[in-house]
PDB file of N, CA and C in Angstrom:
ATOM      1  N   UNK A   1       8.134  -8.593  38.176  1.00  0.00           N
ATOM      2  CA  UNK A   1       7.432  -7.418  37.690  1.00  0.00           C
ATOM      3  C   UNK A   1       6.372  -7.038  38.722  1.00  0.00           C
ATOM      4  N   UNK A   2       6.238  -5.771  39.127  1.00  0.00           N
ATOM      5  CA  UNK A   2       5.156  -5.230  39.956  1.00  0.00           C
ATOM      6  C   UNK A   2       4.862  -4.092  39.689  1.00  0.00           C
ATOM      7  N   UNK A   3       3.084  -4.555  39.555  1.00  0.00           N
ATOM      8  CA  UNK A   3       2.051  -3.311  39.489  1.00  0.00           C
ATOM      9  C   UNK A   3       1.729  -2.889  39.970  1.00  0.00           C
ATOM     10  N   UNK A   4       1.691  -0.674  39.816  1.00  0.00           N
ATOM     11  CA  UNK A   4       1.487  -0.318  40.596  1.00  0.00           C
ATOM     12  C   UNK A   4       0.124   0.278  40.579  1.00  0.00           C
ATOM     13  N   UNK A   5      -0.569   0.814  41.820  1.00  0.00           N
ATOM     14  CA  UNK A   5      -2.177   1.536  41.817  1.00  0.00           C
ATOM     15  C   UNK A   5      -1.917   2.564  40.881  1.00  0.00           C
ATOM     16  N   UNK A   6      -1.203   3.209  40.756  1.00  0.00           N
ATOM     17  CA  UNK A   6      -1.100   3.922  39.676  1.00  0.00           C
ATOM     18  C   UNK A   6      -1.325   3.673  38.499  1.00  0.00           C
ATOM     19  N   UNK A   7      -0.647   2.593  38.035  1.00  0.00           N
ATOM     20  CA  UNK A   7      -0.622   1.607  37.128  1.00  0.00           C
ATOM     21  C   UNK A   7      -2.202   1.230  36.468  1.00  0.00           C
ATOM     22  N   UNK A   8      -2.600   0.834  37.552  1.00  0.00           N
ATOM     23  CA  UNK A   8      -4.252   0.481  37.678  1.00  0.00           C
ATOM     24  C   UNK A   8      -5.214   0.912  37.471  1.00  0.00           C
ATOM     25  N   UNK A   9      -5.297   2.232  38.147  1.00  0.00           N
ATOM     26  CA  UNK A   9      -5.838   3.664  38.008  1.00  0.00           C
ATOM     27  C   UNK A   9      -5.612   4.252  36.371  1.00  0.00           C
ATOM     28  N   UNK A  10      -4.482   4.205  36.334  1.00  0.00           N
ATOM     29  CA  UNK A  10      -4.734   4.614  34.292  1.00  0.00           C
ATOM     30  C   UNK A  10      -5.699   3.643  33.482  1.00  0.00           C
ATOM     31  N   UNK A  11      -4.598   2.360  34.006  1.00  0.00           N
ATOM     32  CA  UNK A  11      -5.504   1.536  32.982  1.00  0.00           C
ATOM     33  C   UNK A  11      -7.011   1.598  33.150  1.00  0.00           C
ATOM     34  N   UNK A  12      -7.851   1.962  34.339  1.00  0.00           N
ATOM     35  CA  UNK A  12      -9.172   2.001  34.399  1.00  0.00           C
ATOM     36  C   UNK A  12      -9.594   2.953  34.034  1.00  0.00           C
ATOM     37  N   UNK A  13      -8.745   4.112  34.099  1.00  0.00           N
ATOM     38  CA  UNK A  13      -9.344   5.831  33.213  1.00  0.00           C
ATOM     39  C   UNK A  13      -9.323   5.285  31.812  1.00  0.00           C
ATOM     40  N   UNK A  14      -8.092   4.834  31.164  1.00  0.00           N
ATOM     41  CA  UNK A  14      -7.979   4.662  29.919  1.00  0.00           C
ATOM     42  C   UNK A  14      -9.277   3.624  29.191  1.00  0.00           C
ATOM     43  N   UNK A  15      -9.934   2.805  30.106  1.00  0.00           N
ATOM     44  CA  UNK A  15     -10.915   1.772  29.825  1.00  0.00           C
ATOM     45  C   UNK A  15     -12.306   2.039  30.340  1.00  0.00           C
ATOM     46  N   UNK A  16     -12.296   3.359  30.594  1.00  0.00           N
ATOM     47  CA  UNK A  16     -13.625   3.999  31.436  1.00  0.00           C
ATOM     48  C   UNK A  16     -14.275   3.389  32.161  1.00  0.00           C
ATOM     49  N   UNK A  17     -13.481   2.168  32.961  1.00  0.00           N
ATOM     50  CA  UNK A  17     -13.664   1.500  34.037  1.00  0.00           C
ATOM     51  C   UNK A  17     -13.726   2.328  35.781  1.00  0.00           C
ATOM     52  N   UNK A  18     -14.733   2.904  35.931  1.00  0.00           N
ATOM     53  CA  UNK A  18     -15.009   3.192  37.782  1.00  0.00           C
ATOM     54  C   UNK A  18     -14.197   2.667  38.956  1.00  0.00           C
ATOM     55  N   UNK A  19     -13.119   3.132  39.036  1.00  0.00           N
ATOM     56  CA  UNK A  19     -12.784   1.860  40.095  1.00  0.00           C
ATOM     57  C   UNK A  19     -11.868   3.189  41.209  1.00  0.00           C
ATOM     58  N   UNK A  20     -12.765   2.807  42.566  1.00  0.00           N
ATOM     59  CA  UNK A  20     -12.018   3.515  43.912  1.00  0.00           C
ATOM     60  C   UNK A  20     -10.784   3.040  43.970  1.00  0.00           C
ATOM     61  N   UNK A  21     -10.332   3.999  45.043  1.00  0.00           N
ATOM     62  CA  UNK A  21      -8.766   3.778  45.296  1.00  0.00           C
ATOM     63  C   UNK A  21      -8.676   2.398  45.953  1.00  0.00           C
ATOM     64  N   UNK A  22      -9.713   1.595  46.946  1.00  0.00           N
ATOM     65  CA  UNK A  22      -9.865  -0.033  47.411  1.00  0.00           C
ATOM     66  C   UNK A  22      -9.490  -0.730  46.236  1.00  0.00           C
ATOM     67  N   UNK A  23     -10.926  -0.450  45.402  1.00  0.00           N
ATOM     68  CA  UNK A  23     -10.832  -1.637  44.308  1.00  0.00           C
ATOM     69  C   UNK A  23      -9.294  -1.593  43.858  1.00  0.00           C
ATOM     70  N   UNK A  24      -8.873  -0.671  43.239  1.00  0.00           N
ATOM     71  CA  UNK A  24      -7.472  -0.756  42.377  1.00  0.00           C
ATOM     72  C   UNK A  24      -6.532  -0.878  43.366  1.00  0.00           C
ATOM     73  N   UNK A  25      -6.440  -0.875  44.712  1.00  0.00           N
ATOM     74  CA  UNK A  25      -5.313  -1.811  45.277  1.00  0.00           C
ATOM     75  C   UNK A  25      -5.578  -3.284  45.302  1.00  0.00           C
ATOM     76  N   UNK A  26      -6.913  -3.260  45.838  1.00  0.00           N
ATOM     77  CA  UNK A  26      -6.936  -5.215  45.856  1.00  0.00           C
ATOM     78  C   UNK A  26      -6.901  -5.742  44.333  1.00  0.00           C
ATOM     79  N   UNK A  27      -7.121  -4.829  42.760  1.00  0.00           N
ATOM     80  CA  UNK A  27      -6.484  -5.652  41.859  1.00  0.00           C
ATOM     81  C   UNK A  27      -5.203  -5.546  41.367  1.00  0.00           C
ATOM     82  N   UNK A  28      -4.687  -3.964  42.122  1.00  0.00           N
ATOM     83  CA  UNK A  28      -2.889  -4.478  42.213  1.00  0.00           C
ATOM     84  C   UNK A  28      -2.477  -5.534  42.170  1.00  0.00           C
ATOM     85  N   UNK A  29      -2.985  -5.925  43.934  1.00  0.00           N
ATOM     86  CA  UNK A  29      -2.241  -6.982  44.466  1.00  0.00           C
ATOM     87  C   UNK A  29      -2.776  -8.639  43.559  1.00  0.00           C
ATOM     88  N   UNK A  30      -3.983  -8.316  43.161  1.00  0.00           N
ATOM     89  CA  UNK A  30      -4.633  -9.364  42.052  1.00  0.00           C
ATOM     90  C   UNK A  30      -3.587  -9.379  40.809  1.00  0.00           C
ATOM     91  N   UNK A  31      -3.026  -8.394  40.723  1.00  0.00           N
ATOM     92  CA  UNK A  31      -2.489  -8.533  39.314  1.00  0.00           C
ATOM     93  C   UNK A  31      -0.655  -8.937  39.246  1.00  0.00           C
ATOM     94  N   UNK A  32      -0.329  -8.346  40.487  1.00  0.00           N
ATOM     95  CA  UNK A  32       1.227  -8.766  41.058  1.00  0.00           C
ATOM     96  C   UNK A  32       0.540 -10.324  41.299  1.00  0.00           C
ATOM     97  N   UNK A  33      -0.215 -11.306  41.700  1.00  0.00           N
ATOM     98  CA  UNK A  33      -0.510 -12.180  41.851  1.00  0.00           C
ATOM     99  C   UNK A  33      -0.208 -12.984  40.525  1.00  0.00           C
ATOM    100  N   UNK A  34      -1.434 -12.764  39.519  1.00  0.00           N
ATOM    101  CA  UNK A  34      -1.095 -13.300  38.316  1.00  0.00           C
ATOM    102  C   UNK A  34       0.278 -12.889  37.349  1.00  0.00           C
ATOM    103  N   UNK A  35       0.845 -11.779  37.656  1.00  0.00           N
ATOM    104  CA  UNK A  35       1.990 -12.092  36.859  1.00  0.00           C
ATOM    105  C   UNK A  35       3.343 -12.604  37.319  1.00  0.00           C
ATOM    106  N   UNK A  36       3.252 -13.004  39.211  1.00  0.00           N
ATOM    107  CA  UNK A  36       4.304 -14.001  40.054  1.00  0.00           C
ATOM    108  C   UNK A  36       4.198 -15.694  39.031  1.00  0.00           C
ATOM    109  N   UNK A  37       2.717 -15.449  39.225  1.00  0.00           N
ATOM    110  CA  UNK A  37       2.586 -17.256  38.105  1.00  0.00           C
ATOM    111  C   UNK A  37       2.997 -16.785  36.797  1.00  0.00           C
ATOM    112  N   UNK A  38       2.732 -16.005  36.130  1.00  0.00           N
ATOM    113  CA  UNK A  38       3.075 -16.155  34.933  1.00  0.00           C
ATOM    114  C   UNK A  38       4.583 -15.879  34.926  1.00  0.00           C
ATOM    115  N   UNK A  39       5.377 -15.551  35.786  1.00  0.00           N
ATOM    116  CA  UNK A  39       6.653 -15.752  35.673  1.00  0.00           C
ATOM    117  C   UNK A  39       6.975 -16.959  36.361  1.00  0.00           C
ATOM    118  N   UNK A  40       6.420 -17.934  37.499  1.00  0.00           N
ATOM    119  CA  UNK A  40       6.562 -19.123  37.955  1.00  0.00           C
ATOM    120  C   UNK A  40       6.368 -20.052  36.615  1.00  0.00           C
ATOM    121  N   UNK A  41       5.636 -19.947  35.511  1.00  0.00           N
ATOM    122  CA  UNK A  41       5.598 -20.610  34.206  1.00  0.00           C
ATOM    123  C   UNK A  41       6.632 -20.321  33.186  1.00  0.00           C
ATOM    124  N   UNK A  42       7.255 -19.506  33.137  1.00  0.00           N
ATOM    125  CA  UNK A  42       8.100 -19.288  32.538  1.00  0.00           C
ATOM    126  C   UNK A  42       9.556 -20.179  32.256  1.00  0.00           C
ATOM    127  N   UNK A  43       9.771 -20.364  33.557  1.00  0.00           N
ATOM    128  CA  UNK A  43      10.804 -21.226  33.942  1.00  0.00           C
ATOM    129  C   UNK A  43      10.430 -22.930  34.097  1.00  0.00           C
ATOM    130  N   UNK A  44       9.397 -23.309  33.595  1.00  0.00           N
ATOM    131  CA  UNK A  44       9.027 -24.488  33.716  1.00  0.00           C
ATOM    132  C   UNK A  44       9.475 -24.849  32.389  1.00  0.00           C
ATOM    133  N   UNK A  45      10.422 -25.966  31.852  1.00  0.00           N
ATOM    134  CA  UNK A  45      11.529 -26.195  30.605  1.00  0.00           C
ATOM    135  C   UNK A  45      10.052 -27.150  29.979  1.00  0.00           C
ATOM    136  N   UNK A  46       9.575 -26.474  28.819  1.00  0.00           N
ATOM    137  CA  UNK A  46       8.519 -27.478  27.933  1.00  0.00           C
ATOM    138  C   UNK A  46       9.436 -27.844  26.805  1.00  0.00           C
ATOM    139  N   UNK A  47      10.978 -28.066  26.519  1.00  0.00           N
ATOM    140  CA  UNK A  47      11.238 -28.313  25.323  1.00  0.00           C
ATOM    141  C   UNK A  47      10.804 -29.578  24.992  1.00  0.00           C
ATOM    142  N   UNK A  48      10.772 -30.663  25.545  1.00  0.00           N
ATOM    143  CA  UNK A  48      10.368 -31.847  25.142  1.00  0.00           C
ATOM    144  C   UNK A  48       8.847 -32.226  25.128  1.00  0.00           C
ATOM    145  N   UNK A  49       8.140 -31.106  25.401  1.00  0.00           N
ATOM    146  CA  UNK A  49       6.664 -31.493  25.195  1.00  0.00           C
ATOM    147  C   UNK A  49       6.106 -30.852  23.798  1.00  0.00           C
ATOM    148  N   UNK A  50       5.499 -31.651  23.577  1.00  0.00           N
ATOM    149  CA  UNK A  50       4.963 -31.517  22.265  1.00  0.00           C
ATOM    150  C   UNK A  50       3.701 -30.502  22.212  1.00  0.00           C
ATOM    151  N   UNK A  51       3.617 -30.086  21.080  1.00  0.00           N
ATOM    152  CA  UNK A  51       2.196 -28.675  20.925  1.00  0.00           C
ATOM    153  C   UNK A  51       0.933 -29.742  21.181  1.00  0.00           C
ATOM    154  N   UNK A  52      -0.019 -28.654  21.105  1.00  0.00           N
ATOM    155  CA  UNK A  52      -1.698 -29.735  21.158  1.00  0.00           C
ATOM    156  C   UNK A  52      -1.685 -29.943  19.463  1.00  0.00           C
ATOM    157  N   UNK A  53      -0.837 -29.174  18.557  1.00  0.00           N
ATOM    158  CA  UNK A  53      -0.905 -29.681  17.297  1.00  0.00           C
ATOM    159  C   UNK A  53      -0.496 -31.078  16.874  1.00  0.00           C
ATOM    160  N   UNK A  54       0.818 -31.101  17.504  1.00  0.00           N
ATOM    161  CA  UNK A  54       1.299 -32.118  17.070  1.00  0.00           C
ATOM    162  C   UNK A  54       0.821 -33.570  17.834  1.00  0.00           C
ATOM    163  N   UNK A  55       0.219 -33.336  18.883  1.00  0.00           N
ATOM    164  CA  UNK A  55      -0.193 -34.460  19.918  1.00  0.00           C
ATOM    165  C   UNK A  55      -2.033 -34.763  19.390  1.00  0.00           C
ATOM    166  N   UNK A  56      -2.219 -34.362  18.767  1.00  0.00           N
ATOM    167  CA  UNK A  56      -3.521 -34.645  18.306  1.00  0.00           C
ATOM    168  C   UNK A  56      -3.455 -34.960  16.790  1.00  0.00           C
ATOM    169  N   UNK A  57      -2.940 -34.566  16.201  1.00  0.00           N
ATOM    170  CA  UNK A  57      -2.517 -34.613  14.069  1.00  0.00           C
ATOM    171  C   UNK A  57      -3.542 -33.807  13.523  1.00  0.00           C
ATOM    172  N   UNK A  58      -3.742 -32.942  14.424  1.00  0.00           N
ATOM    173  CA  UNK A  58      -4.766 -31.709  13.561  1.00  0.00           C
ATOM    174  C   UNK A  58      -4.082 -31.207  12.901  1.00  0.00           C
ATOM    175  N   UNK A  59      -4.659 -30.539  11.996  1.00  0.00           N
ATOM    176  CA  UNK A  59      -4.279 -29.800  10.299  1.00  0.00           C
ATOM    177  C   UNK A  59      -5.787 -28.705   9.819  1.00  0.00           C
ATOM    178  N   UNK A  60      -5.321 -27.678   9.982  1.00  0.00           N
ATOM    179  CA  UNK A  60      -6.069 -26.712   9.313  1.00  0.00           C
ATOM    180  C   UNK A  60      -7.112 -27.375   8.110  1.00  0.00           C
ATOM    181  N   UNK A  61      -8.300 -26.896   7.952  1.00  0.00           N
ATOM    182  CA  UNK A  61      -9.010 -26.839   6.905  1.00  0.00           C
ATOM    183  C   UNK A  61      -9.036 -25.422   6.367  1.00  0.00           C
ATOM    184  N   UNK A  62      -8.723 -25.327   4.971  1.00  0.00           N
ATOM    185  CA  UNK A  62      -8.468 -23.929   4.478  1.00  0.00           C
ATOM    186  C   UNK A  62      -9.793 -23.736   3.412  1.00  0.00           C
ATOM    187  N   UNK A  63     -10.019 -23.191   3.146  1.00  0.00           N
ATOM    188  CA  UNK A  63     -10.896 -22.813   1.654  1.00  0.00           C
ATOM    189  C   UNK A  63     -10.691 -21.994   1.258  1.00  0.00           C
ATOM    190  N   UNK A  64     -10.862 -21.995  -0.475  1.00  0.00           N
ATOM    191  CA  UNK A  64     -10.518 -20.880  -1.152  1.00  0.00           C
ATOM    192  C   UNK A  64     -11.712 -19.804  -0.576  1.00  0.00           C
ATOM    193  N   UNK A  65     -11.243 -18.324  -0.675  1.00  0.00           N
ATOM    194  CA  UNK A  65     -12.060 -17.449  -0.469  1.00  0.00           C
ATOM    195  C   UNK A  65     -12.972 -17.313  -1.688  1.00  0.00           C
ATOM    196  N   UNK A  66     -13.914 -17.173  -1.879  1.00  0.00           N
ATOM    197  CA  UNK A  66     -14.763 -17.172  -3.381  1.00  0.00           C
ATOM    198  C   UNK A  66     -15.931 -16.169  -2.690  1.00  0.00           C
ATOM    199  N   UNK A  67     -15.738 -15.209  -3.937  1.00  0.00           N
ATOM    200  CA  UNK A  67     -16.829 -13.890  -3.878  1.00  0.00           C
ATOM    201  C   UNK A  67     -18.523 -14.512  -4.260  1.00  0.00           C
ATOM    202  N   UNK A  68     -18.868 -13.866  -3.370  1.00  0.00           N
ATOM    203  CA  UNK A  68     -20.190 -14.363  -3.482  1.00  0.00           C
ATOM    204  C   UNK A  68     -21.692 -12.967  -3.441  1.00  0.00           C
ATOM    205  N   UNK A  69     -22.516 -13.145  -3.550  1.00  0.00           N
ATOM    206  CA  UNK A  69     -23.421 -12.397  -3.512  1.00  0.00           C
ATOM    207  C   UNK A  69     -23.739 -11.716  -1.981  1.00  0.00           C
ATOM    208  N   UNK A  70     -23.597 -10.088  -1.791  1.00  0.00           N
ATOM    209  CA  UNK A  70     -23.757 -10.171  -0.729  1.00  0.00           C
ATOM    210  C   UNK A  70     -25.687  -9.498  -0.272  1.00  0.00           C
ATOM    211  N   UNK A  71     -26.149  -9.206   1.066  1.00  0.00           N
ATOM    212  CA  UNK A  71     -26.986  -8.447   1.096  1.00  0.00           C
ATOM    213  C   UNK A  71     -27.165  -7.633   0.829  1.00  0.00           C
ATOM    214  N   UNK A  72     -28.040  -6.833   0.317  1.00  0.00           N
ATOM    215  CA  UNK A  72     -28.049  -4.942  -0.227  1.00  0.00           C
ATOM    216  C   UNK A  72     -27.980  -4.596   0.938  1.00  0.00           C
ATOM    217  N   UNK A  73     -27.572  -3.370   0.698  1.00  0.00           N
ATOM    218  CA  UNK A  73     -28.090  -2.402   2.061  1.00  0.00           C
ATOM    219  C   UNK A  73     -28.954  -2.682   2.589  1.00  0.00           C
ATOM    220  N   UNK A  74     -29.830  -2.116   2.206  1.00  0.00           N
ATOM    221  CA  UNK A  74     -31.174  -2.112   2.671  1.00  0.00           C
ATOM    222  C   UNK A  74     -31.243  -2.671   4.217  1.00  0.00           C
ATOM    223  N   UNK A  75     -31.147  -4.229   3.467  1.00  0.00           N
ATOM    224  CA  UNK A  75     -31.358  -5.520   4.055  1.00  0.00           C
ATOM    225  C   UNK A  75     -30.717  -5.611   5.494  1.00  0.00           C
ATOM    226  N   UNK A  76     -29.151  -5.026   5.102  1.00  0.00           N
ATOM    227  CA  UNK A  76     -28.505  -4.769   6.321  1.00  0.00           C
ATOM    228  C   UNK A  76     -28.320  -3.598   7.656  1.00  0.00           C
ATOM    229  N   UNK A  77     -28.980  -2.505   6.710  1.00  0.00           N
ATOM    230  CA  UNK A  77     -29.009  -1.653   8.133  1.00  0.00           C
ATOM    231  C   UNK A  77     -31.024  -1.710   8.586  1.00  0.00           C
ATOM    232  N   UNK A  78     -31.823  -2.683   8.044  1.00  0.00           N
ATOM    233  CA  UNK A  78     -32.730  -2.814   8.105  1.00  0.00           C
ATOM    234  C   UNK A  78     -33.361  -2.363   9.919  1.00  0.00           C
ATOM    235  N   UNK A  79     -32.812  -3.040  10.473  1.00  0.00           N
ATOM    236  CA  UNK A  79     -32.523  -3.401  11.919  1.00  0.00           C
ATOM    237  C   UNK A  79     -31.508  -2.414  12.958  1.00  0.00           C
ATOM    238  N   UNK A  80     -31.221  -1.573  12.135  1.00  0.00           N
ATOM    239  CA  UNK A  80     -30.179  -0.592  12.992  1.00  0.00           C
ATOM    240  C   UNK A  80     -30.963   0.291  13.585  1.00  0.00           C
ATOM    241  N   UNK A  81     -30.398   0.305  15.133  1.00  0.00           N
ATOM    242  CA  UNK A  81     -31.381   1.597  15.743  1.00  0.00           C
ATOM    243  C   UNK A  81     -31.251   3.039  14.922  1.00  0.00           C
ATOM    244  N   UNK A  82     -29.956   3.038  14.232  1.00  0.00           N
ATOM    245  CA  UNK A  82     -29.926   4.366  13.566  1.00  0.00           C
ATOM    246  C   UNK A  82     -29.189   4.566  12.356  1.00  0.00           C
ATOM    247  N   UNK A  83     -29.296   5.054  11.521  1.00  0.00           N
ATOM    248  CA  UNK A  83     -28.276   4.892  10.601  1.00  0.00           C
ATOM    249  C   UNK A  83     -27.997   6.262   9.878  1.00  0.00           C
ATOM    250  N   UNK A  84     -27.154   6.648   8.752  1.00  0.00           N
ATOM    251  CA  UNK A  84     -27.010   7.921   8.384  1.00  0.00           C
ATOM    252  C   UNK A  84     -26.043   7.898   6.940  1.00  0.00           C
ATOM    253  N   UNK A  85     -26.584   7.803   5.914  1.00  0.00           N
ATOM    254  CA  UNK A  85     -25.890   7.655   4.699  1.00  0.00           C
ATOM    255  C   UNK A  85     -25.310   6.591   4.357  1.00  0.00           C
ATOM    256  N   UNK A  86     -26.339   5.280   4.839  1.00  0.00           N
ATOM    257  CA  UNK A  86     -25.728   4.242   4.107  1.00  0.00           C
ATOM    258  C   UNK A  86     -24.245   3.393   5.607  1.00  0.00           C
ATOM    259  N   UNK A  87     -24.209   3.972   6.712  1.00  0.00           N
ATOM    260  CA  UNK A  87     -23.586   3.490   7.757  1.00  0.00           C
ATOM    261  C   UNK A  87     -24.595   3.213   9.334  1.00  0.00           C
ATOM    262  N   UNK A  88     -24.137   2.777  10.124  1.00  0.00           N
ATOM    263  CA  UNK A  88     -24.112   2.815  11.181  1.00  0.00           C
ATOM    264  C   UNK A  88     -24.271   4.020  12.044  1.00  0.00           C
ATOM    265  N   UNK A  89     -24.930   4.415  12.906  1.00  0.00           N
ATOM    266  CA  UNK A  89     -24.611   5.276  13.662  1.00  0.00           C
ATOM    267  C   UNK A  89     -24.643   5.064  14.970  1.00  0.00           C
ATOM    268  N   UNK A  90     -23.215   4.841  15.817  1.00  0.00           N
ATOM    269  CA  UNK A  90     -22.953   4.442  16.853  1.00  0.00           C
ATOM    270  C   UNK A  90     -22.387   5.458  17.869  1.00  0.00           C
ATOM    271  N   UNK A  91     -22.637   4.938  19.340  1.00  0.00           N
ATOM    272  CA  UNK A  91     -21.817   6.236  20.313  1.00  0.00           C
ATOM    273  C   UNK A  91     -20.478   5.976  19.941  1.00  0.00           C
ATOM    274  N   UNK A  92     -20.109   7.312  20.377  1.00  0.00           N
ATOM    275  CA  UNK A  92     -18.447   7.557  20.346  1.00  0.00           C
ATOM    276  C   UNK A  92     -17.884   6.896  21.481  1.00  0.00           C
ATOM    277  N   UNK A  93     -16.666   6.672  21.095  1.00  0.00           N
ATOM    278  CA  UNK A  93     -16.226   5.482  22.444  1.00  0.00           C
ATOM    279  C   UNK A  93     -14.843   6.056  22.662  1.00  0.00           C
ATOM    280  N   UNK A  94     -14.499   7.351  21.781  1.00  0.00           N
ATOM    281  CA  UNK A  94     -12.815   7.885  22.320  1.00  0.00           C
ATOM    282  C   UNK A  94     -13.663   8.873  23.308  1.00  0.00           C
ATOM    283  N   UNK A  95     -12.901   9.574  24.008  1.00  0.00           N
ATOM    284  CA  UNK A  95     -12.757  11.033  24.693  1.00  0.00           C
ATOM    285  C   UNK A  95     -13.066  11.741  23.953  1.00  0.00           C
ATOM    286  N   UNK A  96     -13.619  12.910  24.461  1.00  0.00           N
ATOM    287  CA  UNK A  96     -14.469  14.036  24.168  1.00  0.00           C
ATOM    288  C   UNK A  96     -12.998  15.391  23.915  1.00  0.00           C
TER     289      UNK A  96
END
């Protein structure tokens, strides 16, 4: 599999990540890098190795979920730089 600057270039528009036409070739080639290993791992046969589950005898601790008393409002947007009917008021983080 190989990534292209193109490739790169979206993903950094799409993540409002800054990145010159340098940067997004040298993490092209950063990223054709990591996914040569992650296909060099691929082909490495783990059927006979065991999970970290089973090689340790860990077992989940579960608990019942049980409703409990929560904070009022109040309490919780106490501390908000801003708020507006009982929410949050945060920057927008899609496109304009």
């Amino acid at each position: 599999m190989t990534v292209t600057t193109t490739e790169i270039l979206r993903l950094a528009e799409m993540t409002r990540i800054g990145l010159d036409l340098n940067e997004a070739d040298r993490l092209t080639s950063q990223m054709d890098s990591i996914l040569d290993h992650m296909n060099l791992l691929r082909t490495v046969d783990t059927n006979s190795v065991q999970t970290a589950e089973e090689s340790q005898g860990l077992t989940n601790i579960v608990r019942l979920d049980e409703v409990s008393v929560s904070l009022p409002v109040e309490a919780v947007l106490a501390n908000a730089p801003e708020t507006s009917d009982n929410f949050f008021v945060v920057p927008a983080v899609m496109g304009e």
